[in-house]
C-alpha atoms as a PDB file:
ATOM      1  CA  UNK A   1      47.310  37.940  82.739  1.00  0.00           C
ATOM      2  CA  UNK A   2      51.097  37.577  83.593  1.00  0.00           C
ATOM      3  CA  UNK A   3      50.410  33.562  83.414  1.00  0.00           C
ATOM      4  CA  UNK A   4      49.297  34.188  79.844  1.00  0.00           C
ATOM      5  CA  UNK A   5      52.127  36.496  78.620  1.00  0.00           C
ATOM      6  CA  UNK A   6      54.514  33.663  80.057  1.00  0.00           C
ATOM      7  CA  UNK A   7      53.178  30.959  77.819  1.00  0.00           C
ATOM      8  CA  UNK A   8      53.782  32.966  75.224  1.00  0.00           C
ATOM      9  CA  UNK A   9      57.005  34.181  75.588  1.00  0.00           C
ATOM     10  CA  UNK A  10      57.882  30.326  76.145  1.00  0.00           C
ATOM     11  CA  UNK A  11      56.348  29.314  72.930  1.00  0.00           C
ATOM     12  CA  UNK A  12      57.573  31.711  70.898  1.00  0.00           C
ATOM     13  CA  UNK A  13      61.343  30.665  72.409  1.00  0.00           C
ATOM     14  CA  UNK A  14      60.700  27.120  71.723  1.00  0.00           C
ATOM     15  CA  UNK A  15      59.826  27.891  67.912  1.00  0.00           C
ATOM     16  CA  UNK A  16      62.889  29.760  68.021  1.00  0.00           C
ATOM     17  CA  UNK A  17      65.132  26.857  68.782  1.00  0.00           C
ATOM     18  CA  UNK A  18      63.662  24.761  67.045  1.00  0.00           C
ATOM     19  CA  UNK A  19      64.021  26.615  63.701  1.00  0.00           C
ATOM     20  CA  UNK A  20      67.937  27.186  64.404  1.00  0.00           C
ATOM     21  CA  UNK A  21      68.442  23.380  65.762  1.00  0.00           C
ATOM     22  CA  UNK A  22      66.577  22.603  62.315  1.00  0.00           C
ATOM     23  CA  UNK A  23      69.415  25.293  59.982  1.00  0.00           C
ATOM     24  CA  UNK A  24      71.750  23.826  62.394  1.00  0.00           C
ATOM     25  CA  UNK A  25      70.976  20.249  61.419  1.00  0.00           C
ATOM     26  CA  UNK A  26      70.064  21.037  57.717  1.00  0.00           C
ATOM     27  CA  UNK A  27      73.747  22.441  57.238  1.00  0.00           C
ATOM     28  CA  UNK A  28      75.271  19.595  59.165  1.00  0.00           C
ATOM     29  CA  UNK A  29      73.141  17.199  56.868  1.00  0.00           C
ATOM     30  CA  UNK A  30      73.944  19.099  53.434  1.00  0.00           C
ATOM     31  CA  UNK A  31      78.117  19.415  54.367  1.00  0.00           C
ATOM     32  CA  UNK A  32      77.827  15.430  55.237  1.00  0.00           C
ATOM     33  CA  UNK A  33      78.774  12.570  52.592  1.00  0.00           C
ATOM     34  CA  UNK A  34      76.098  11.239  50.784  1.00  0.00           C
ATOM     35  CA  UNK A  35      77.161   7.912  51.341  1.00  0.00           C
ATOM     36  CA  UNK A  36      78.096   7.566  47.559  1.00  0.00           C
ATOM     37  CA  UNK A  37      81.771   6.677  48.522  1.00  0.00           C
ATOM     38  CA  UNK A  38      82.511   4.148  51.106  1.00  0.00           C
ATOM     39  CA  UNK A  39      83.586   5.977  54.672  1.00  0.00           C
ATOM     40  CA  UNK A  40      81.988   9.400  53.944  1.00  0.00           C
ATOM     41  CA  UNK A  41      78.212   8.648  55.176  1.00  0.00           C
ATOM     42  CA  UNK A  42      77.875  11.071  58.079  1.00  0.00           C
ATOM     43  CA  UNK A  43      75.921  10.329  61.291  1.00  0.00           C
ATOM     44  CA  UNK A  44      72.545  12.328  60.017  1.00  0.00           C
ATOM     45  CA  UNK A  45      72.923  10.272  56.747  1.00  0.00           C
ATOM     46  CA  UNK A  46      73.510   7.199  59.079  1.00  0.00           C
ATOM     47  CA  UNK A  47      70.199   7.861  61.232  1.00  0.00           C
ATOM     48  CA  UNK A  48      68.116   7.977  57.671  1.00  0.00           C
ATOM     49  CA  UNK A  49      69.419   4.986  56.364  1.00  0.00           C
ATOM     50  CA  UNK A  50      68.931   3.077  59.564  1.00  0.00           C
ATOM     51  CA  UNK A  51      65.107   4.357  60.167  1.00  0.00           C
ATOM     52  CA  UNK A  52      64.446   3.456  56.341  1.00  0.00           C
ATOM     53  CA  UNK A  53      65.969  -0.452  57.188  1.00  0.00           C
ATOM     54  CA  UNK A  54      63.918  -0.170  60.247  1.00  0.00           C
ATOM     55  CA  UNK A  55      60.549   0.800  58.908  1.00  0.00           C
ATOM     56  CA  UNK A  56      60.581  -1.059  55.539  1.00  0.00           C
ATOM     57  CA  UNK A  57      58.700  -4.061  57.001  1.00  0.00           C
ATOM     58  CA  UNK A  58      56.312  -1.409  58.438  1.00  0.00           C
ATOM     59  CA  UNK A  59      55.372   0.070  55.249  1.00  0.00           C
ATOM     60  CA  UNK A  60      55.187  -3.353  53.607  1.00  0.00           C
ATOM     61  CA  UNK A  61      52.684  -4.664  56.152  1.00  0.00           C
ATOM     62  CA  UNK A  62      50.683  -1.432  55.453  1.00  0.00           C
ATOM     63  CA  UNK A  63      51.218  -2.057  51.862  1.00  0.00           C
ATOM     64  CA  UNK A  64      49.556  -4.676  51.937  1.00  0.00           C
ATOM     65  CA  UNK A  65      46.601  -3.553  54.754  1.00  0.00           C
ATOM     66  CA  UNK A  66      45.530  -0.926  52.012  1.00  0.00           C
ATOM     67  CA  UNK A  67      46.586  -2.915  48.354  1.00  0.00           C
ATOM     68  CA  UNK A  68      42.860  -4.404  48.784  1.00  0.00           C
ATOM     69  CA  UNK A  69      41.295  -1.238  49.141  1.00  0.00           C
ATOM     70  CA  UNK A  70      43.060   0.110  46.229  1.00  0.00           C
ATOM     71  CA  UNK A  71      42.235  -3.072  44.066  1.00  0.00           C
ATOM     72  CA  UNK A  72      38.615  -2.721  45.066  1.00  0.00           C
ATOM     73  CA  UNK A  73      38.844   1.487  44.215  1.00  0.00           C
ATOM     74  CA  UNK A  74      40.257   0.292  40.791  1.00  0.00           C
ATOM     75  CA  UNK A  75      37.844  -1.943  40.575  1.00  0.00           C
ATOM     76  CA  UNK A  76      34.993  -0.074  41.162  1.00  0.00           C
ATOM     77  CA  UNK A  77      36.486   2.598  39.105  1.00  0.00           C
ATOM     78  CA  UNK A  78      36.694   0.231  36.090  1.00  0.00           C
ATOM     79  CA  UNK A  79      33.023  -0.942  36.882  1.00  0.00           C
ATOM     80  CA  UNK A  80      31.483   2.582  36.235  1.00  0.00           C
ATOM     81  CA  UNK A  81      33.684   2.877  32.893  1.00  0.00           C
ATOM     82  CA  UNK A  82      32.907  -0.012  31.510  1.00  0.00           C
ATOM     83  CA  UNK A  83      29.143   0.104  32.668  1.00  0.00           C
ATOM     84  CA  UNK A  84      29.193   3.804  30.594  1.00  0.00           C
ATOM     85  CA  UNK A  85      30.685   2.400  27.781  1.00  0.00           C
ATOM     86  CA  UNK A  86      28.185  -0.504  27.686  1.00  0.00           C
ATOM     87  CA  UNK A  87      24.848   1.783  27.681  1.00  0.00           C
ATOM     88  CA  UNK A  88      26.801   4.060  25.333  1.00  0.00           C
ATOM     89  CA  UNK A  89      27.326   0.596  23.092  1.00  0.00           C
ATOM     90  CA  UNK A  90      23.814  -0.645  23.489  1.00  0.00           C
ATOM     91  CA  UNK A  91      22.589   3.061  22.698  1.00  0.00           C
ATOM     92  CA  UNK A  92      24.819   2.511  19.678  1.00  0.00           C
ATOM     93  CA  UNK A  93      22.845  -0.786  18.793  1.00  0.00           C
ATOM     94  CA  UNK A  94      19.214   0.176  19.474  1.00  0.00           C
ATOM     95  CA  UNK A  95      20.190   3.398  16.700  1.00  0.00           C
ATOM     96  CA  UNK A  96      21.391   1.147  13.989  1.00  0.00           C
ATOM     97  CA  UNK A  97      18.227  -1.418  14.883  1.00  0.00           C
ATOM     98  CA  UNK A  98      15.739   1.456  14.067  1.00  0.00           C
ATOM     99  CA  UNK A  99      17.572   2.676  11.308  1.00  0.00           C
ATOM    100  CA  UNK A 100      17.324  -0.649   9.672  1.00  0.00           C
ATOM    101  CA  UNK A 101      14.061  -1.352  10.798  1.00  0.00           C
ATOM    102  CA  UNK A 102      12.635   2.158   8.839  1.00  0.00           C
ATOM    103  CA  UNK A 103      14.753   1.148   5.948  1.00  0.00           C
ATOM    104  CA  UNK A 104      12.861  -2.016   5.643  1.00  0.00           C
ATOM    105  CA  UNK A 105       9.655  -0.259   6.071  1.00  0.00           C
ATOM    106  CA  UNK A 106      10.458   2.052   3.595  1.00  0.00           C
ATOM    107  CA  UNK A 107      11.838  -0.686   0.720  1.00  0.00           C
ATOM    108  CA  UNK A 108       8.634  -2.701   1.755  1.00  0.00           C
ATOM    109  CA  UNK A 109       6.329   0.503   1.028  1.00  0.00           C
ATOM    110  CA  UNK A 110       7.977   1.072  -1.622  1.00  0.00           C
ATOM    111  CA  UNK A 111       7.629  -2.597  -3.054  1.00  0.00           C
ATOM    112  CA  UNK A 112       4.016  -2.858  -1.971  1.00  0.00           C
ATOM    113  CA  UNK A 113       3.147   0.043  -4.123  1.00  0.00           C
ATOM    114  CA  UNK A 114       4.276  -0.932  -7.087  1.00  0.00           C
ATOM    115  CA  UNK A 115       1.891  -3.748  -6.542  1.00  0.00           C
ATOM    116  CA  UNK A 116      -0.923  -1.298  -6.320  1.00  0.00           C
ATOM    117  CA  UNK A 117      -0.211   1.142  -8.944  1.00  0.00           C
ATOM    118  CA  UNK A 118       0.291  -1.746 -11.398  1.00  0.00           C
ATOM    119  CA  UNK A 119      -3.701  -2.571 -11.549  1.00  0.00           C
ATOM    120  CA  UNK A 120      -6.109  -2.121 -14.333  1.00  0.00           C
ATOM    121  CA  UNK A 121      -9.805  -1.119 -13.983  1.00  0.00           C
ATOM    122  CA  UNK A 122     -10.735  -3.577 -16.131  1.00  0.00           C
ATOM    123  CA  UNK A 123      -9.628  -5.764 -14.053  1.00  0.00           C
ATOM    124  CA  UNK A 124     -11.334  -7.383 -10.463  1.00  0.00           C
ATOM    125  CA  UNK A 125      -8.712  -7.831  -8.053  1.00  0.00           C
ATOM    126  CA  UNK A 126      -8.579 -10.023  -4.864  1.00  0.00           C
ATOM    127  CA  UNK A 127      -6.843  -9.289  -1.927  1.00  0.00           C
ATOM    128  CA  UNK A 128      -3.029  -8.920  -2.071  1.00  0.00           C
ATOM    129  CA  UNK A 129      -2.084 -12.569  -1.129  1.00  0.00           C
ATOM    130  CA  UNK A 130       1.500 -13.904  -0.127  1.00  0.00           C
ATOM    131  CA  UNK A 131       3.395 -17.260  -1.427  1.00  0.00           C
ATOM    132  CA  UNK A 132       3.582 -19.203   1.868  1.00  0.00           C
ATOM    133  CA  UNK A 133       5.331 -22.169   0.136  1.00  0.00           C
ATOM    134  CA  UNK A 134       6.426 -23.606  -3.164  1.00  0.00           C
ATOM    135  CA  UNK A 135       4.755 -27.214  -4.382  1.00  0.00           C
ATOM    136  CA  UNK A 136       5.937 -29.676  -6.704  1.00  0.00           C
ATOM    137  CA  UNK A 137       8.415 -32.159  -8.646  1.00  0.00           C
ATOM    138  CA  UNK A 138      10.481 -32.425 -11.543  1.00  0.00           C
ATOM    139  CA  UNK A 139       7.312 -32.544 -13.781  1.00  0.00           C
ATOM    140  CA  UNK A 140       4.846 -29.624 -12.211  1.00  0.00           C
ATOM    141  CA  UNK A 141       5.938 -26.184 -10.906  1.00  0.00           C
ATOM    142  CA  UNK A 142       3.141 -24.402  -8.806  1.00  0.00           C
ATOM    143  CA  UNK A 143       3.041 -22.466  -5.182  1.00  0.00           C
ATOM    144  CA  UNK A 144       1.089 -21.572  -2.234  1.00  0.00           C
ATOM    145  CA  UNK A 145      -0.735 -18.392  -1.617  1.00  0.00           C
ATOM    146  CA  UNK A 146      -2.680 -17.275   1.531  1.00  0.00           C
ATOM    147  CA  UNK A 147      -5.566 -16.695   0.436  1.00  0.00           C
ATOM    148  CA  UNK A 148      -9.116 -18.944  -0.849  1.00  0.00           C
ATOM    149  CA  UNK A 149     -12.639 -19.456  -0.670  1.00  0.00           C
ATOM    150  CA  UNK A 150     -13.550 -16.576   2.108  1.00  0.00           C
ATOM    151  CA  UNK A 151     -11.490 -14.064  -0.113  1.00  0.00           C
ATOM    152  CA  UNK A 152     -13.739 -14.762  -3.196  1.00  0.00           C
ATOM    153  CA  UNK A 153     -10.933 -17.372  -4.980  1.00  0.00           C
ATOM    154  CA  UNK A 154     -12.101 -19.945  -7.117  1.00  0.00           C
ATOM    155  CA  UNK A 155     -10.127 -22.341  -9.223  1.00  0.00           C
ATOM    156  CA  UNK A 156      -8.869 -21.325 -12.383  1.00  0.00           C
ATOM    157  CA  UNK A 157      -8.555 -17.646 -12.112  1.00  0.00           C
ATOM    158  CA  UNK A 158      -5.614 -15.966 -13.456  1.00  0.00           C
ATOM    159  CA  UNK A 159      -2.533 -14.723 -10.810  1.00  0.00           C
ATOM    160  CA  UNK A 160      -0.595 -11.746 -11.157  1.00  0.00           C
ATOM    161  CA  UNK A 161       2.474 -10.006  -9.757  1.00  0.00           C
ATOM    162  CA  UNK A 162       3.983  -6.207  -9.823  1.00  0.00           C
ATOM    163  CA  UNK A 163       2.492  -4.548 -13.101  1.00  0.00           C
ATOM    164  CA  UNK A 164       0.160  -7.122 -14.502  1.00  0.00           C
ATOM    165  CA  UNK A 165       2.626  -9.596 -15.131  1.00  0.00           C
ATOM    166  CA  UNK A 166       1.080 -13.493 -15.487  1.00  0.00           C
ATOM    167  CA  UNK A 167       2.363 -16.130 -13.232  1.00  0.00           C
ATOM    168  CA  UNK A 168      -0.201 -18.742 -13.548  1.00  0.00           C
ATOM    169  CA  UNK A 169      -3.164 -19.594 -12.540  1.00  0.00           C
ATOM    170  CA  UNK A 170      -5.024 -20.814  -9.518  1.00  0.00           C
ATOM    171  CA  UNK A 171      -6.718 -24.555  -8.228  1.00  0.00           C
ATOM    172  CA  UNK A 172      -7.187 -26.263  -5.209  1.00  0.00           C
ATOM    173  CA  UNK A 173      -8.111 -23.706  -3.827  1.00  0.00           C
ATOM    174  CA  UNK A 174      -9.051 -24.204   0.160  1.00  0.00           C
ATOM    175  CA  UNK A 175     -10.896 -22.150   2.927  1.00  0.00           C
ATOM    176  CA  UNK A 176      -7.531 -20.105   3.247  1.00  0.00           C
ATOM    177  CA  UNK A 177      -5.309 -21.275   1.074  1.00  0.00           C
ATOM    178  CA  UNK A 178      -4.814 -21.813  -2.871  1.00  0.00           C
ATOM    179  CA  UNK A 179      -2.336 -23.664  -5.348  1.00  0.00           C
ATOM    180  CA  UNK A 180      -0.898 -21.595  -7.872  1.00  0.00           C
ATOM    181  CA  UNK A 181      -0.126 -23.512 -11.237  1.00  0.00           C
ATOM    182  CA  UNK A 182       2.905 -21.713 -12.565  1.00  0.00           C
ATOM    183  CA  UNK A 183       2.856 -20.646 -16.151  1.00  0.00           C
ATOM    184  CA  UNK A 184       6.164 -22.657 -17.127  1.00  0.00           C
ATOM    185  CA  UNK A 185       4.332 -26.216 -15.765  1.00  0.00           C
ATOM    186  CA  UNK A 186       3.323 -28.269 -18.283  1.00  0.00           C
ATOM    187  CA  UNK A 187      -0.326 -28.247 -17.196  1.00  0.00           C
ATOM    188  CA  UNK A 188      -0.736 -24.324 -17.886  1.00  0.00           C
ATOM    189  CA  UNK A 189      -1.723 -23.143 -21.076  1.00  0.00           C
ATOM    190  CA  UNK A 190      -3.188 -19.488 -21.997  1.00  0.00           C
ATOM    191  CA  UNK A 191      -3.947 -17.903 -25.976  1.00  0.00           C
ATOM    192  CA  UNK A 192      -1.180 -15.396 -26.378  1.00  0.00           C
ATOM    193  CA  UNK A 193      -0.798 -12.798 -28.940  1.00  0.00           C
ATOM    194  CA  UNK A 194       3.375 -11.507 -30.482  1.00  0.00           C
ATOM    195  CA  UNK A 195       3.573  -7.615 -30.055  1.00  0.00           C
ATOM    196  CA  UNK A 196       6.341  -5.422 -30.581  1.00  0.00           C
ATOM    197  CA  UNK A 197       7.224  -3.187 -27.981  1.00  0.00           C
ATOM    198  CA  UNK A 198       6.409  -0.199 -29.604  1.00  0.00           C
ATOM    199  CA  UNK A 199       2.824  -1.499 -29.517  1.00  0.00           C
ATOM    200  CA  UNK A 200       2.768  -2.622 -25.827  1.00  0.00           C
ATOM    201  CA  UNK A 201       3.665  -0.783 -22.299  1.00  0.00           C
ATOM    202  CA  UNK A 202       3.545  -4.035 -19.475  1.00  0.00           C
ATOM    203  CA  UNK A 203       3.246  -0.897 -17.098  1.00  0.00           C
ATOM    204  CA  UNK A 204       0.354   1.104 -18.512  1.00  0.00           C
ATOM    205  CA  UNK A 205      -2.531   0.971 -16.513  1.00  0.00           C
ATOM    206  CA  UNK A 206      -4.509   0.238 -19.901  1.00  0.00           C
ATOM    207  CA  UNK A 207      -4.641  -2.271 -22.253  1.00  0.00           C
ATOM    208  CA  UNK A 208      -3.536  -1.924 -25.673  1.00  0.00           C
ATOM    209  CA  UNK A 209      -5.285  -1.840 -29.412  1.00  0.00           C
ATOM    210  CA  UNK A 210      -2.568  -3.927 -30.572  1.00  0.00           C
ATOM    211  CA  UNK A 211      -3.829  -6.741 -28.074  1.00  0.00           C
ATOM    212  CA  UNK A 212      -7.205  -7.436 -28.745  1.00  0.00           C
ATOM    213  CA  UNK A 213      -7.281  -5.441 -32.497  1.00  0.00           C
ATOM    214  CA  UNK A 214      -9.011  -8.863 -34.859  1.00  0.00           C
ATOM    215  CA  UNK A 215      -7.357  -7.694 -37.991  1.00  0.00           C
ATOM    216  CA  UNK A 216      -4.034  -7.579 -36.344  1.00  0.00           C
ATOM    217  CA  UNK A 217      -1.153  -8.781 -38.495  1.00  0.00           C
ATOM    218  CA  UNK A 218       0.981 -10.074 -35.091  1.00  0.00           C
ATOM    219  CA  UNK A 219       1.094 -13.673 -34.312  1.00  0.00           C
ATOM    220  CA  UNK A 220      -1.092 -15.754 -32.144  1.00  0.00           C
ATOM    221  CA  UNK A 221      -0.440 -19.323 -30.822  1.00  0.00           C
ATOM    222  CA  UNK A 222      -1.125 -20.989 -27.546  1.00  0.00           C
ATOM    223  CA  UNK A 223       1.459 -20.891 -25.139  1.00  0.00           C
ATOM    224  CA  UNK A 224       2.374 -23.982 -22.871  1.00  0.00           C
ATOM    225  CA  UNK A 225       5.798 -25.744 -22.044  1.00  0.00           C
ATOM    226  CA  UNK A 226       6.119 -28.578 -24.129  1.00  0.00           C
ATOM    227  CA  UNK A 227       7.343 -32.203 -23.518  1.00  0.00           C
ATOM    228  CA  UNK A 228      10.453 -31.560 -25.019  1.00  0.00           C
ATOM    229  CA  UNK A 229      10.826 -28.913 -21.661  1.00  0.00           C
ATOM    230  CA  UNK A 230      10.872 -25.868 -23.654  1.00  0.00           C
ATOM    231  CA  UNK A 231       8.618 -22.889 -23.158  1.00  0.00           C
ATOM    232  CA  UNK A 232       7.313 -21.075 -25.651  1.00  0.00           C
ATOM    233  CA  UNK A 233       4.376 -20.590 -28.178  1.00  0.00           C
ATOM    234  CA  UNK A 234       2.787 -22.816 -30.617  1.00  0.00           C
ATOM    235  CA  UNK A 235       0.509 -22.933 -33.675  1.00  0.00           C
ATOM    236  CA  UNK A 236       2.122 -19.673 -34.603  1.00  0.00           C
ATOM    237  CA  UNK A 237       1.530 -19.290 -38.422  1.00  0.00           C
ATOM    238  CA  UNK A 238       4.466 -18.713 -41.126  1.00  0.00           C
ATOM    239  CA  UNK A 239       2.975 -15.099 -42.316  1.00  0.00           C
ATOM    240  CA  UNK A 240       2.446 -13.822 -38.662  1.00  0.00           C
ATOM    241  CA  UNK A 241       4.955 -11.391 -37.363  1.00  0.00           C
ATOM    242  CA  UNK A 242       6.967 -12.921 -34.331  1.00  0.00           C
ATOM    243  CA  UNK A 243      10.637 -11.350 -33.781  1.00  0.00           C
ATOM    244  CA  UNK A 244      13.143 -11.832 -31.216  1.00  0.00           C
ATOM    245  CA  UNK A 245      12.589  -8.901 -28.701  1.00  0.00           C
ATOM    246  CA  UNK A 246       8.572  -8.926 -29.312  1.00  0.00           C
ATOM    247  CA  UNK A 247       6.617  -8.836 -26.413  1.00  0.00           C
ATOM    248  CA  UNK A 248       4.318 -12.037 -25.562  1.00  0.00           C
ATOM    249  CA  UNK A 249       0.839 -11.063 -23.995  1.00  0.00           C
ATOM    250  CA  UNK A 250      -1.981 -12.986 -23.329  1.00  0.00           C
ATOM    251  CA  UNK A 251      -4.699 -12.707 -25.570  1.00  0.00           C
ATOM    252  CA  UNK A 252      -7.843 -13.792 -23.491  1.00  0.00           C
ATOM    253  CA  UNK A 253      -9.129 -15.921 -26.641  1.00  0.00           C
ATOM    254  CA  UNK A 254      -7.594 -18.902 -29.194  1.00  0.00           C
ATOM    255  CA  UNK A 255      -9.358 -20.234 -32.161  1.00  0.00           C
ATOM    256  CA  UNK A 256     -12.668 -18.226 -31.445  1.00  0.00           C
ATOM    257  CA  UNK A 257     -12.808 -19.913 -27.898  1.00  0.00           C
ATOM    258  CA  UNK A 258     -12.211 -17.935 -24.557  1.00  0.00           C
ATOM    259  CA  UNK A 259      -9.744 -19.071 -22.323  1.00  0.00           C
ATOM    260  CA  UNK A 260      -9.031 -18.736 -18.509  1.00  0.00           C
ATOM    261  CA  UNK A 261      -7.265 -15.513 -18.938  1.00  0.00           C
ATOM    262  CA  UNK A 262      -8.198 -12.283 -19.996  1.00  0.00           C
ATOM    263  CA  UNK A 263      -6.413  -9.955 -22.319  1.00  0.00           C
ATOM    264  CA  UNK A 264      -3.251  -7.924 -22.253  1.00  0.00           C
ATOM    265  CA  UNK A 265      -1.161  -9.610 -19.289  1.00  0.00           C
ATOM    266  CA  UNK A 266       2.310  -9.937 -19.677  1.00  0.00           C
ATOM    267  CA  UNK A 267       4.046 -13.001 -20.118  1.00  0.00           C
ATOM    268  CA  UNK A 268       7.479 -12.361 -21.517  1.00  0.00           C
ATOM    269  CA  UNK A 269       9.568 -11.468 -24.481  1.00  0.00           C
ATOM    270  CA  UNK A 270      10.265 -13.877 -27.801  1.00  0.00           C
ATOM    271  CA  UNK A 271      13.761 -15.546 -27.119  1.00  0.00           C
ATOM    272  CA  UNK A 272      14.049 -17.021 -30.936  1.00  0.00           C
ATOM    273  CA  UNK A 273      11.427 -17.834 -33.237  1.00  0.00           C
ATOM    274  CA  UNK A 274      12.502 -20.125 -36.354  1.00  0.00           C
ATOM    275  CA  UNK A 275      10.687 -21.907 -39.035  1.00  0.00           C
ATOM    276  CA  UNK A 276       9.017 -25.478 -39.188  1.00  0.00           C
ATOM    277  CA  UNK A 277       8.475 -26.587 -42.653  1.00  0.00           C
ATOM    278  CA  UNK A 278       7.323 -29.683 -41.630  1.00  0.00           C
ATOM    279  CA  UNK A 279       4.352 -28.522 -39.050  1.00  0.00           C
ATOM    280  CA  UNK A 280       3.693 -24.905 -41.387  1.00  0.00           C
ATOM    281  CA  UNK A 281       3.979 -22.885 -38.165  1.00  0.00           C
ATOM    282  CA  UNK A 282       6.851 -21.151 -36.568  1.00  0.00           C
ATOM    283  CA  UNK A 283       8.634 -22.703 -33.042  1.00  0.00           C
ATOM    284  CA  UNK A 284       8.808 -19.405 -30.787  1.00  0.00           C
ATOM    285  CA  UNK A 285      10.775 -19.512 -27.913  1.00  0.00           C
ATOM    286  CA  UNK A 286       9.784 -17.193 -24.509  1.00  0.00           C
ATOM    287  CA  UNK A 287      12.027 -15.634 -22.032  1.00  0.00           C
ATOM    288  CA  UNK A 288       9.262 -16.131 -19.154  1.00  0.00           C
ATOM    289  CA  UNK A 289       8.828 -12.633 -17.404  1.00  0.00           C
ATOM    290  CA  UNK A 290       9.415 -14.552 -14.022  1.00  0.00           C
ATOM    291  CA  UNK A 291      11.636 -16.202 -11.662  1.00  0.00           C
ATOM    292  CA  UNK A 292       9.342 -18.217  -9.217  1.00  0.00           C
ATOM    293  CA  UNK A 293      11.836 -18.071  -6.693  1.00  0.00           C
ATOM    294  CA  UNK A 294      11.517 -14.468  -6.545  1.00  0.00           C
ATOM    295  CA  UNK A 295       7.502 -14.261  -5.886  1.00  0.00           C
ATOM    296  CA  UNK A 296       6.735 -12.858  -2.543  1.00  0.00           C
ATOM    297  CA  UNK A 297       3.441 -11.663  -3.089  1.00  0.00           C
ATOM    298  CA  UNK A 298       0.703 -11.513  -5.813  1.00  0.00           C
ATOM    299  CA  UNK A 299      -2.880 -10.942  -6.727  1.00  0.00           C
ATOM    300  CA  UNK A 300      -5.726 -12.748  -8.005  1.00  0.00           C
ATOM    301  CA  UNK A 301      -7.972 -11.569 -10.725  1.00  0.00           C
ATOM    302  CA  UNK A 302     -11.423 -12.590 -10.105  1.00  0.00           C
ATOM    303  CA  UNK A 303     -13.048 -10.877 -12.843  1.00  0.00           C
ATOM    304  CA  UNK A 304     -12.556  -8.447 -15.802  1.00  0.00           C
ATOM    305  CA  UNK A 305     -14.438  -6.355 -18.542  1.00  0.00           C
ATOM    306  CA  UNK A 306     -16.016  -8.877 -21.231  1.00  0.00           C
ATOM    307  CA  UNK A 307     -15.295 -11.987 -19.517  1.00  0.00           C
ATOM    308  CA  UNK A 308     -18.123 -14.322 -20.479  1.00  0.00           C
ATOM    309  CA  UNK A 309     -20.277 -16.711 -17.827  1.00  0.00           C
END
């Protein structure tokens, strides 16, 4: 017990001196030069400069012990940032990626139908076939479609796109695969009859009076691109009623004789039509409704109301 009260009392003296050596030295240190002028660096200022001269190499050396540890921490550090930032990025993409994707889907829906909702019931319709590649020279204009013989195709049936709008007609037809002879290639002919627009909707799901009507006052003519490389229709007579603006349909018949089409499909609008004394019938030029280079996909018509055979 007395051993115990001794070690005490001894450590608590200690502590004692050392916190008065330690005012002692802190005064001594704070009433010393600061070594700012030359002469006035006291000894406690001189003992602090020397153990900084003295241990410089020693913190260099561990400088350098730990600067590859640090490099690695920053580097490891960095790792983790920039792997967050990537999956944030590639988060980022995959959105955009199905954004895009449903606003594809959506246009395409949209496109396909208009396809649909463009058919007629009087109308037979083969399956909704796709242009897989165009065919042709200078002197023929035609395309490939995806579908043939197993799909019910046959040569010589008419082709349509969007809201019954003509684009030609069909031959060489394979297993799979048919030829489309565009309407603006000099082989393609159809009967057309000149309505105005007031008598004709390209978009109605029926077909009008002013189409098939026999005591119609509206021009008729056959329509084919002639050699000169215009397309438009001929054997129009001087009396009929053909206007710039007029809508050109086909007419499923010419001179009494049924043709390859059948009525009421929409082939374009009257550019000009002028006078030929010379030939007694009027030169009508047609806007086609058209642009081959636009077809994606289209539909056969493999039968219709009145056809004959």
């Amino acid at each position: 017990m007395g051993r115990r009260k001794s070690s005490a009392a001894s450590g608590l003296a200690a502590l004692c001196a050392l916190c008065v050596v330690s005012l002692v030295l802190f005064t001594v240190y704070v009433k010393e030069g600061d070594c700012s002028t030359q002469g006035r660096c006291g000894p406690l200022h001189t003992v602090q400069l020397g153990a900084a001269e003295v241990l410089q190499p020693v913190r260099g050396v561990v400088g350098a012990l730990f600067s590859p540890i640090r490099e690695t921490a920053d580097r490891i550090g960095h790792a983790f940032d920039n792997s967050e930032e990537e999956r944030l990025r590639a988060e980022l993409r995959d959105t955009q990626a199905l954004a895009a994707q449903a606003s594809r889907l959506e246009r395409e829906n949209a496109r396909l139908t208009g396809l649909l909702e463009g058919q007629r019931a009087a109308y037979e319709y083969g399956p909704l076939a796709r242009v897989v590649a165009p065919v042709g020279d200078r002197f023929a204009e035609r395309i490939v479609i995806d579908v043939g013989t197993e799909d019910g195709i046959e040569d010589n049936q008419p082709v349509v796109v969007g809201e019954n709008t003509l684009v030609g007609r069909t031959t060489d037809v394979s297993r799979n695969t048919a030829q489309v002879v565009l309407l603006t290639d000099r082989m393609f002919a159809a009967g057309v009859r000149i309505v105005p627009p007031a008598e004709f909707d390209p978009g109605s799901s029926e077909i009008s009076p002013a189409v098939t009507a026999e005591d119609a006052s509206y021009g008729q003519g056959m329509l084919k691109t002639s050699l000169e490389g215009y397309f438009g229709v001929d054997y129009v007579d001087f009396s009929a009623r053909a206007e710039e603006g007029d809508y050109v349909v086909t007419s499923g018949r010419s001179g009494g004789r049924e043709l390859l089409q059948p009525p009421g499909l929409y082939v374009g609008t009257v550019e000009s039509a002028t006078e030929q004394d010379i030939e007694q019938f009027q030169k009508i030029v047609v806007d086609p409704a058209i642009d081959p280079d636009d077809l994606e996909e289209v539909r056969v018509i493999v039968g219709w109301a009145g056809q004959e055979g």
